[in-house]
Protein backbone atom coordinates (compact mmCIF):
# COMPACT_ATOMS: atom_id res chain seq x y z
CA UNK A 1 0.00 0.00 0.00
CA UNK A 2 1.69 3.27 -0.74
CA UNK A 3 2.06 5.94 1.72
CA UNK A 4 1.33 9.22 1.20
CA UNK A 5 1.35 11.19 4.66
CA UNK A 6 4.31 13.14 3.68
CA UNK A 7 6.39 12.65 6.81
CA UNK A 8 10.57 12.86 6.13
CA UNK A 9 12.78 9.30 7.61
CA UNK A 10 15.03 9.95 10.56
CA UNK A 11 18.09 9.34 8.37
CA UNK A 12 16.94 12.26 5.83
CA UNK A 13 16.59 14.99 8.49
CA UNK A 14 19.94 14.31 10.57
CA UNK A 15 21.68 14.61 6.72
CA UNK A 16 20.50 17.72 5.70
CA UNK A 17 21.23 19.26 9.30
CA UNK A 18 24.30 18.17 9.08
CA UNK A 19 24.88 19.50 5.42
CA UNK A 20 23.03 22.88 6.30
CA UNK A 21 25.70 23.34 9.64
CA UNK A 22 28.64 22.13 7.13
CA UNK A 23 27.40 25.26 4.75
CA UNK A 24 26.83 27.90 7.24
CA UNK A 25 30.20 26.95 8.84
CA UNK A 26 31.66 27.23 5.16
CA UNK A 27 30.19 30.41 4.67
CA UNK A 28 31.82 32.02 7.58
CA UNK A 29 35.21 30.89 6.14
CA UNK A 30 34.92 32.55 2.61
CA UNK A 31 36.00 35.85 3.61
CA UNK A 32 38.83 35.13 5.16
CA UNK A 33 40.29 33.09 2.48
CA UNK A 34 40.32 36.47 -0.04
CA UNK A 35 42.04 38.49 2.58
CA UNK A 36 45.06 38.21 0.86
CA UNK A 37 43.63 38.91 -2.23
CA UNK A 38 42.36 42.26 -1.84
CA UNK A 39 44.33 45.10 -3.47
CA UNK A 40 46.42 47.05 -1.31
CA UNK A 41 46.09 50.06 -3.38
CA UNK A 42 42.15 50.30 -2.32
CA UNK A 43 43.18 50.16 0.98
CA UNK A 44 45.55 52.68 1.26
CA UNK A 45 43.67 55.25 -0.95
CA UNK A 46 41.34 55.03 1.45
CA UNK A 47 43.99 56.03 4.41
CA UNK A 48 45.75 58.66 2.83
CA UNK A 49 41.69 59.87 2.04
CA UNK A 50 40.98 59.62 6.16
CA UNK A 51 44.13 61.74 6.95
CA UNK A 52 43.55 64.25 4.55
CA UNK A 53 40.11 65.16 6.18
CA UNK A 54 41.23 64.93 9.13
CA UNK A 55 44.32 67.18 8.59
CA UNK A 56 41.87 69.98 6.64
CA UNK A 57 38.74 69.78 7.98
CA UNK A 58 39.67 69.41 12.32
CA UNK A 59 41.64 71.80 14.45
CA UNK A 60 43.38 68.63 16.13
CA UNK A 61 42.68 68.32 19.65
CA UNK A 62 43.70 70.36 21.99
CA UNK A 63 42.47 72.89 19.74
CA UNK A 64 45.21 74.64 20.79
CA UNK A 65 48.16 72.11 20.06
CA UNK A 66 50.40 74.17 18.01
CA UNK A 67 51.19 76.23 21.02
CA UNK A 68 51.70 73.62 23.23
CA UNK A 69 54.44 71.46 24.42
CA UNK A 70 54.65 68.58 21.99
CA UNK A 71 53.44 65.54 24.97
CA UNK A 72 50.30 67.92 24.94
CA UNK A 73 49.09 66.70 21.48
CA UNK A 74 46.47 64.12 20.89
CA UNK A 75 45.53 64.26 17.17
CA UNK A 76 47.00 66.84 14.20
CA UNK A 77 44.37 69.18 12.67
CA UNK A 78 45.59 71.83 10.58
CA UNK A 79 42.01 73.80 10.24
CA UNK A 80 41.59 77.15 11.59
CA UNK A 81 38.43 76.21 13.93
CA UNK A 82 35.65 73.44 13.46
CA UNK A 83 33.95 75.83 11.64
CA UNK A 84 36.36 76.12 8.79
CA UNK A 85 37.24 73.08 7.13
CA UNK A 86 40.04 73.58 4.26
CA UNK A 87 41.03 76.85 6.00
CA UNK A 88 44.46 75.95 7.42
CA UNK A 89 46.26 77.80 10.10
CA UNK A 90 49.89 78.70 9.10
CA UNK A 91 50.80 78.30 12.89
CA UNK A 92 49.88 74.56 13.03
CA UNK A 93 51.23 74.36 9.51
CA UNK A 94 54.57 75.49 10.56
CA UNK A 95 54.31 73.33 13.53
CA UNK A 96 53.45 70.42 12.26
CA UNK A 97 56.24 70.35 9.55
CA UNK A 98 58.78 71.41 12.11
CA UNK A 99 61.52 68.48 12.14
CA UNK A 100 62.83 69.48 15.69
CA UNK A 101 59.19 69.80 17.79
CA UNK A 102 58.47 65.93 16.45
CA UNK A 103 59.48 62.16 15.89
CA UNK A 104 59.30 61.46 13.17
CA UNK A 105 58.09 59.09 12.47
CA UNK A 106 56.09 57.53 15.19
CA UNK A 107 54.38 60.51 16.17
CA UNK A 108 53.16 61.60 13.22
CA UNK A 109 51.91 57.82 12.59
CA UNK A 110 49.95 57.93 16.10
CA UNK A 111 48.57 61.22 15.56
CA UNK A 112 48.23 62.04 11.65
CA UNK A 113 47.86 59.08 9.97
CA UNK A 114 46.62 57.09 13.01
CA UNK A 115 46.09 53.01 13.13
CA UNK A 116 48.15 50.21 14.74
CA UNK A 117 49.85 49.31 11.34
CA UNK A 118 52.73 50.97 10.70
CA UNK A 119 52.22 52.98 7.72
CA UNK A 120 55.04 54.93 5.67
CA UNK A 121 53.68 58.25 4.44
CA UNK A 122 54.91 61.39 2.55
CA UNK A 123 52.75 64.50 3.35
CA UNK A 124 53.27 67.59 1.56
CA UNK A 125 51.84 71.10 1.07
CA UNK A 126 52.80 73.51 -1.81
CA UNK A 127 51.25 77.42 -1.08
CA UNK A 128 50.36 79.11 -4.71
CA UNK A 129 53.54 81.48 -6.10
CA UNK A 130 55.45 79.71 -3.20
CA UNK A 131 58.50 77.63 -5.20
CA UNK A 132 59.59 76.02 -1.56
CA UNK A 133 56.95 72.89 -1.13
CA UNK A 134 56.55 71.68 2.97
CA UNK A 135 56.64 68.16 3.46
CA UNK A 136 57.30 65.09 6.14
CA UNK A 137 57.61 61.58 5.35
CA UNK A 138 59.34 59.15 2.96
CA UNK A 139 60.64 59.21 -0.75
CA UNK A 140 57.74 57.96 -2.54
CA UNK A 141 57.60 54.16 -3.73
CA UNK A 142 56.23 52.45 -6.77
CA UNK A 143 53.01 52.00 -5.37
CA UNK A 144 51.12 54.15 -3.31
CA UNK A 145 47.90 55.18 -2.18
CA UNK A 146 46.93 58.43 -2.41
CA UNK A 147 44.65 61.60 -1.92
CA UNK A 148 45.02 65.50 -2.73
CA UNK A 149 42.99 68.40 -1.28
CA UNK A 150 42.61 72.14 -2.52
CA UNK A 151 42.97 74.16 0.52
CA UNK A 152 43.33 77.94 1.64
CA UNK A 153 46.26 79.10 4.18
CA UNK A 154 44.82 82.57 6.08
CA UNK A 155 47.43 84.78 6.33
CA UNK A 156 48.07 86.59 9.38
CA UNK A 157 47.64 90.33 9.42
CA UNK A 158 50.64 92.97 10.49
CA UNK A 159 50.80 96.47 11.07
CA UNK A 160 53.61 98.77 9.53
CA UNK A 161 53.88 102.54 9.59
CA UNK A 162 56.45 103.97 7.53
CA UNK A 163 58.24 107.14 9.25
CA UNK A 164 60.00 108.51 6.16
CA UNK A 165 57.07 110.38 5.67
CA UNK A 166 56.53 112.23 8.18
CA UNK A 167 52.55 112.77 7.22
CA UNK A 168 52.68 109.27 8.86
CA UNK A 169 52.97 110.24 12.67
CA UNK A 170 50.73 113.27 11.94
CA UNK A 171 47.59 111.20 10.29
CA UNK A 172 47.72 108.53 13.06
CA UNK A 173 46.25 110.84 15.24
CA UNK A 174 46.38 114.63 16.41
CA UNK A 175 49.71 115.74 18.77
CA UNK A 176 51.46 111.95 18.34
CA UNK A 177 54.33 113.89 18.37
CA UNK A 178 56.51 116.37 20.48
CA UNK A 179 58.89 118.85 19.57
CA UNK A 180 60.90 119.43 22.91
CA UNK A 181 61.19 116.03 24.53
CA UNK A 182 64.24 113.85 25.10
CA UNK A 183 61.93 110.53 26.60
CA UNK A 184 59.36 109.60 24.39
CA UNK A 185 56.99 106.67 23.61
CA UNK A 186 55.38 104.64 20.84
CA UNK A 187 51.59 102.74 22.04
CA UNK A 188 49.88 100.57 19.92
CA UNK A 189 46.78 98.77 21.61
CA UNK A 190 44.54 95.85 21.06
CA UNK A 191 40.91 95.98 22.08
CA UNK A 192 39.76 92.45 22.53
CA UNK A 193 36.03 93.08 22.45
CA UNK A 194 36.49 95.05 18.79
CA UNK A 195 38.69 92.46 17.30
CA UNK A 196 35.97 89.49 18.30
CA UNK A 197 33.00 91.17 17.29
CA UNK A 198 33.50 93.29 14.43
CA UNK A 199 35.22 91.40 12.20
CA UNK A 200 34.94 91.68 8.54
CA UNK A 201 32.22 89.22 6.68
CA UNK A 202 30.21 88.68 9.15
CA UNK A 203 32.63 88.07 11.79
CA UNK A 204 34.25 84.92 9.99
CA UNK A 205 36.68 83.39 11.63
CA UNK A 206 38.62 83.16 8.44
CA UNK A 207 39.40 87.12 7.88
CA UNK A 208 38.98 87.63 11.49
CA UNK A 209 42.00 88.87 14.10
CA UNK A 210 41.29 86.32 16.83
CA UNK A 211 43.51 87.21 19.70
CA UNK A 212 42.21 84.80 22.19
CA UNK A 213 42.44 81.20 22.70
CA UNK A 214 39.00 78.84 21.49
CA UNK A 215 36.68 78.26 24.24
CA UNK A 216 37.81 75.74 26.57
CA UNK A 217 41.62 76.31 25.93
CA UNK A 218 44.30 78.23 28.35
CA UNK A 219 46.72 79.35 25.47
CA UNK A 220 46.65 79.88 21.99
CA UNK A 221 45.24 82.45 19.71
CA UNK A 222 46.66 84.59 16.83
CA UNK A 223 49.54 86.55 16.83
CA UNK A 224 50.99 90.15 15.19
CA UNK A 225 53.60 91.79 14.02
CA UNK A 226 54.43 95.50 14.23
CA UNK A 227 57.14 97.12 11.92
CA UNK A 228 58.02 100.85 12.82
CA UNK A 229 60.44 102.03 9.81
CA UNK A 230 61.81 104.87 8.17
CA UNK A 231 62.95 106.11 11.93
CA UNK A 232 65.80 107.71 10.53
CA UNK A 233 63.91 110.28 9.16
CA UNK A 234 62.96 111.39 12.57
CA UNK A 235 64.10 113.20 14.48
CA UNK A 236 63.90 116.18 12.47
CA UNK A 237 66.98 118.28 14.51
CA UNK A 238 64.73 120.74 15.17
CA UNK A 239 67.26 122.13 17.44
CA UNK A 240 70.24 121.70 15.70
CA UNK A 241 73.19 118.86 16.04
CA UNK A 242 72.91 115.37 15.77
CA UNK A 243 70.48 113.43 18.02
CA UNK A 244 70.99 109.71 18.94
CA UNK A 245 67.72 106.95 19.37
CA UNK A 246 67.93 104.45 21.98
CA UNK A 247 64.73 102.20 22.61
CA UNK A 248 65.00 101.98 26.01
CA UNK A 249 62.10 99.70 27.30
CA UNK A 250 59.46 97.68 26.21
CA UNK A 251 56.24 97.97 28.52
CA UNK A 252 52.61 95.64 28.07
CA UNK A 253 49.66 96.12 30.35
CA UNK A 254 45.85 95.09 30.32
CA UNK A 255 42.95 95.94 32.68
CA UNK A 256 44.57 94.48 35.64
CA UNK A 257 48.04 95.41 35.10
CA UNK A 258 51.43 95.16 33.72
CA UNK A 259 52.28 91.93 31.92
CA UNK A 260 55.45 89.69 32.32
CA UNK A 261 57.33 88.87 29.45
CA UNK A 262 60.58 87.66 27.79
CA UNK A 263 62.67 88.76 24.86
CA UNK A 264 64.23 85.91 22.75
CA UNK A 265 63.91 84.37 19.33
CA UNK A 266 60.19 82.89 18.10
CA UNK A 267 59.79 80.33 20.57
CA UNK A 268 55.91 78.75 19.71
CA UNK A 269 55.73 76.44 23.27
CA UNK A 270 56.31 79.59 25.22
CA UNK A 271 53.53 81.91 25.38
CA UNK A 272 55.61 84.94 28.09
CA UNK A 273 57.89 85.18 24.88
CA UNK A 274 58.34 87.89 22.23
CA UNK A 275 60.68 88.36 19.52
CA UNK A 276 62.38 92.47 19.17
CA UNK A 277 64.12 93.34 16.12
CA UNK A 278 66.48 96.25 15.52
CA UNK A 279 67.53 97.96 12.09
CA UNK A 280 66.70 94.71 9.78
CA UNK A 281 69.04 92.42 12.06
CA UNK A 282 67.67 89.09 11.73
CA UNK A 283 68.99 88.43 15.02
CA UNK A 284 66.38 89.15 17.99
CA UNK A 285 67.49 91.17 20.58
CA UNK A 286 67.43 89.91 23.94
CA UNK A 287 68.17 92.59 26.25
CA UNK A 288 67.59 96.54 26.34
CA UNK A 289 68.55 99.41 25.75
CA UNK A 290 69.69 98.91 22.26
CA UNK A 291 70.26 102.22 19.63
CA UNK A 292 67.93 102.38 16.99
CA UNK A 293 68.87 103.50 13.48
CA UNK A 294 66.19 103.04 10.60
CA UNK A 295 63.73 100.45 12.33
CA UNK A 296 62.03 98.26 15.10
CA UNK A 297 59.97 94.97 14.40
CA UNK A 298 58.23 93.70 17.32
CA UNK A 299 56.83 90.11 16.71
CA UNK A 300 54.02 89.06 18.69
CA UNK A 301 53.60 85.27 18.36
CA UNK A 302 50.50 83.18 18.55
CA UNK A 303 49.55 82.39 22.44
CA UNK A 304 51.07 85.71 23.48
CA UNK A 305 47.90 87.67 23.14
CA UNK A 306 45.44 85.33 24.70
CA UNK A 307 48.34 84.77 27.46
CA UNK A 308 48.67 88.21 28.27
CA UNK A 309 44.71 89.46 28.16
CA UNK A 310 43.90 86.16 30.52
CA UNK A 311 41.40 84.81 28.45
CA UNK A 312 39.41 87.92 28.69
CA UNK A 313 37.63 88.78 25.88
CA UNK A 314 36.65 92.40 26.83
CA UNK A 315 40.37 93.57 27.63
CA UNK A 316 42.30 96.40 26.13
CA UNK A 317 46.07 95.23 25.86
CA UNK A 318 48.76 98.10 25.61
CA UNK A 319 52.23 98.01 23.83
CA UNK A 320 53.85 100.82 24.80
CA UNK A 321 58.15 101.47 23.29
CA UNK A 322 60.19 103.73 25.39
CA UNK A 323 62.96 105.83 23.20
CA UNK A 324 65.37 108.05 25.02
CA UNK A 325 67.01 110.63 22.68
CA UNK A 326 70.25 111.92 23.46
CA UNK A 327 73.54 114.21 21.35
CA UNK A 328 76.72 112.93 20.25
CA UNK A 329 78.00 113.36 24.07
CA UNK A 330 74.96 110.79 25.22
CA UNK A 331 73.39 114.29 27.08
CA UNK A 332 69.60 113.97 26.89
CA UNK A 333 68.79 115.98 23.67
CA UNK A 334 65.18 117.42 22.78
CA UNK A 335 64.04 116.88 19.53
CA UNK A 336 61.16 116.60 16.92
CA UNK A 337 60.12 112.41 17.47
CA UNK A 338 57.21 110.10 17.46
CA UNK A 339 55.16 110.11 20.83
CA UNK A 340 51.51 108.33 20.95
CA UNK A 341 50.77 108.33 24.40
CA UNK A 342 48.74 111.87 24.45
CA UNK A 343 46.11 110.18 22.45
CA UNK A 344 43.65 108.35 24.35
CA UNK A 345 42.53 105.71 25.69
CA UNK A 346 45.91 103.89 25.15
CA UNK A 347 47.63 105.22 22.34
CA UNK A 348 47.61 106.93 18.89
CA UNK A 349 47.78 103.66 16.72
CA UNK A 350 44.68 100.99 17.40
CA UNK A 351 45.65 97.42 15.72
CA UNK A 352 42.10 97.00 14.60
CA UNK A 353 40.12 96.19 10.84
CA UNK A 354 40.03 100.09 9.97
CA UNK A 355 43.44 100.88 10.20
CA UNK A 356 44.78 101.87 6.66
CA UNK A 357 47.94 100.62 8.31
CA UNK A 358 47.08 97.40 9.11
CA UNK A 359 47.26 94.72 6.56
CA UNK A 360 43.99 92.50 7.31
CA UNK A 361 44.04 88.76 7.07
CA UNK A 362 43.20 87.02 3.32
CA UNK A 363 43.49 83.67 2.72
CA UNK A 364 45.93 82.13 0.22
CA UNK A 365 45.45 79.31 -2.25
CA UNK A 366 47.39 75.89 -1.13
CA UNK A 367 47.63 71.86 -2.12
CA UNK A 368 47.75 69.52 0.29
CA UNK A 369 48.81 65.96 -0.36
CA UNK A 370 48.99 62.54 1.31
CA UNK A 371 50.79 59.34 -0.22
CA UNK A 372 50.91 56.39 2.26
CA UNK A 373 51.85 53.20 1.59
């Protein structure tokens, strides 16, 4: 009689589990087995990719990093702030491709191009009209993966008055100078609260002069430079004879008071620090008095700002240069010269976005590329 209730034997079922846990088993296997196979280019387009974001588009963390001491640094970012990818800081920049403030190459490896695997890399970045191309890493192989980013590089802003015309000291601001004095002084002055608010576009951070750390960060911030030159136009010898410049002193103060500092060469780990040059040396001077021929250069360095106003964003910081004129003899001698300090509230010359001598921040064309391999 044939039977037709459909019902599967013993010896069926226990074969197809086992051939159905045989399969899945199997299937688990397969990928491993083309591990080998995969192409190594794929894979390491795809790093050099990942480090190029993260190098254009983050500030690194701290924020901060390029003024910090080198243990400080968790991750490289060159960006200006979160909130301008491809912008690029030329602080970080010129940290980061310092040879002396890294090892190379492990920490660029734990903090650039990240990952347990010990990749070889060459990073580079070549600035438009700039012949001289920045770079870290390796000669390149045959093979490598790779990835290339457009960027812009903000340019810091200076200020430079030019004393050879003497309409200079005169349109900076009523009485800036004095006829019959032999001690007189130069101020420029930052006003925090201006510089953070009323920057141009908008306030973007990109054309803005930030002098303060970001939020949540102790040091850091933008720096400045401030070229006096043509001095040896002035004085005029309105009394007669020959009369000798000496910058005697350098003096800072905010709100609260006067500010410690040092004199030395650029020194980007130590925020106290600023860098003095005298008639075009390119030597900074360290210690004062020092005669002054045709010009002074005082370079404020990034950290220095936001170090000196104490993270106060509604301080007024004053730069005020001493200069002591005196005859052939070294007898105090009165004479036409530059003096700023009748002008209030803390000098003639404000380093803000209106001055016609102050050349604002713009932001330069750059290429950024990654090879690792």
């Amino acid at each position: 009689m044939t039977d037709d209730a459909g019902n599967l034997s013993i010896d069926f079922l226990a074969g197809f589990t086992i051939f159905m846990i045989t399969l899945i088993y199997v299937a688990t296997l397969i990928p491993g087995l083309f591990v080998g196979l995969q192409s190594r280019t794929i894979d390491y387009d795809a790093v050099a990719y990942r480090t190029g974001v993260i190098l254009v588009e983050d500030p690194g963390m701290p924020l901060s990093w390029e003024s910090l001491p080198n243990y400080s640094t968790i991750r490289f970012g060159l960006a200006l702030s979160k909130n301008t990818p491809n912008i690029l800081s030329p602080t970080k920049i010129n940290r980061f491709f310092c040879s002396t403030d890294f090892v190379y190459p492990a920490d660029y490896q734990s903090w650039a191009v990240f990952g347990a695997y010990p990749y070889q890399f060459n990073i580079s970045l070549q600035m438009a009209g700039d012949n001289v191309t920045q770079s870290v890493g390796d000669p390149f192989p045959e093979g490598y993966g790779y990835s290339r980013r457009v960027v812009k590089i903000k340019e810091p802003s200076n200020a430079t008055l030019d004393f050879s015309n003497f309409q200079v000291i005169q349109s900076s601001a009523s009485s800036v100078y004095t006829q019959n004095a032999t001690s007189q002084s130069f101020s420029i002055y930052f006003n925090y609260t201006d510089l953070l608010n009323d920057g141009p576009d908008n306030n973007n951070p990109a054309y803005q002069i930030n002098p303060l750390a970001p939020a949540g960060e102790i040091i850091g911030g933008e720096g400045a430079l401030i070229n006096l030159t043509g001095l040896s136009k002035i004085p005029q010898n309105y009394y007669g004879g020959n009369t000798n410049v000496t910058l005697s002193s350098v003096s800072i103060y905010n709100l609260t008071g006067q500010v410690p500092f040092e004199l030395g060469p650029p020194n980007s780990t130590n925020p106290s620090q600023i860098s003095l040059y005298i008639n075009g040396n390119p030597t900074p001077v360290t210690t004062l008095p020092v005669n002054v021929f045709d010009s002074v250069s005082l370079f404020i360095p990034p950290g220095f700002l936001g170090f000196a106003g104490q993270g106060n964003s509604n301080t007024l910081l004053n730069i005020t240069m001493q200069f002591n004129l005196t005859d052939s003899n070294g007898n105090p001698q009165q004479d036409w010269y530059l003096n700023s300090t009748q002008v209030p509230p803390y000098g003639a010359f404000e380093y803000n976005y209106t001055n016609p001598n102050v050349t604002q921040p713009q932001l330069q064309n750059g290429v950024l590329e990654v090879a690792v391999w």
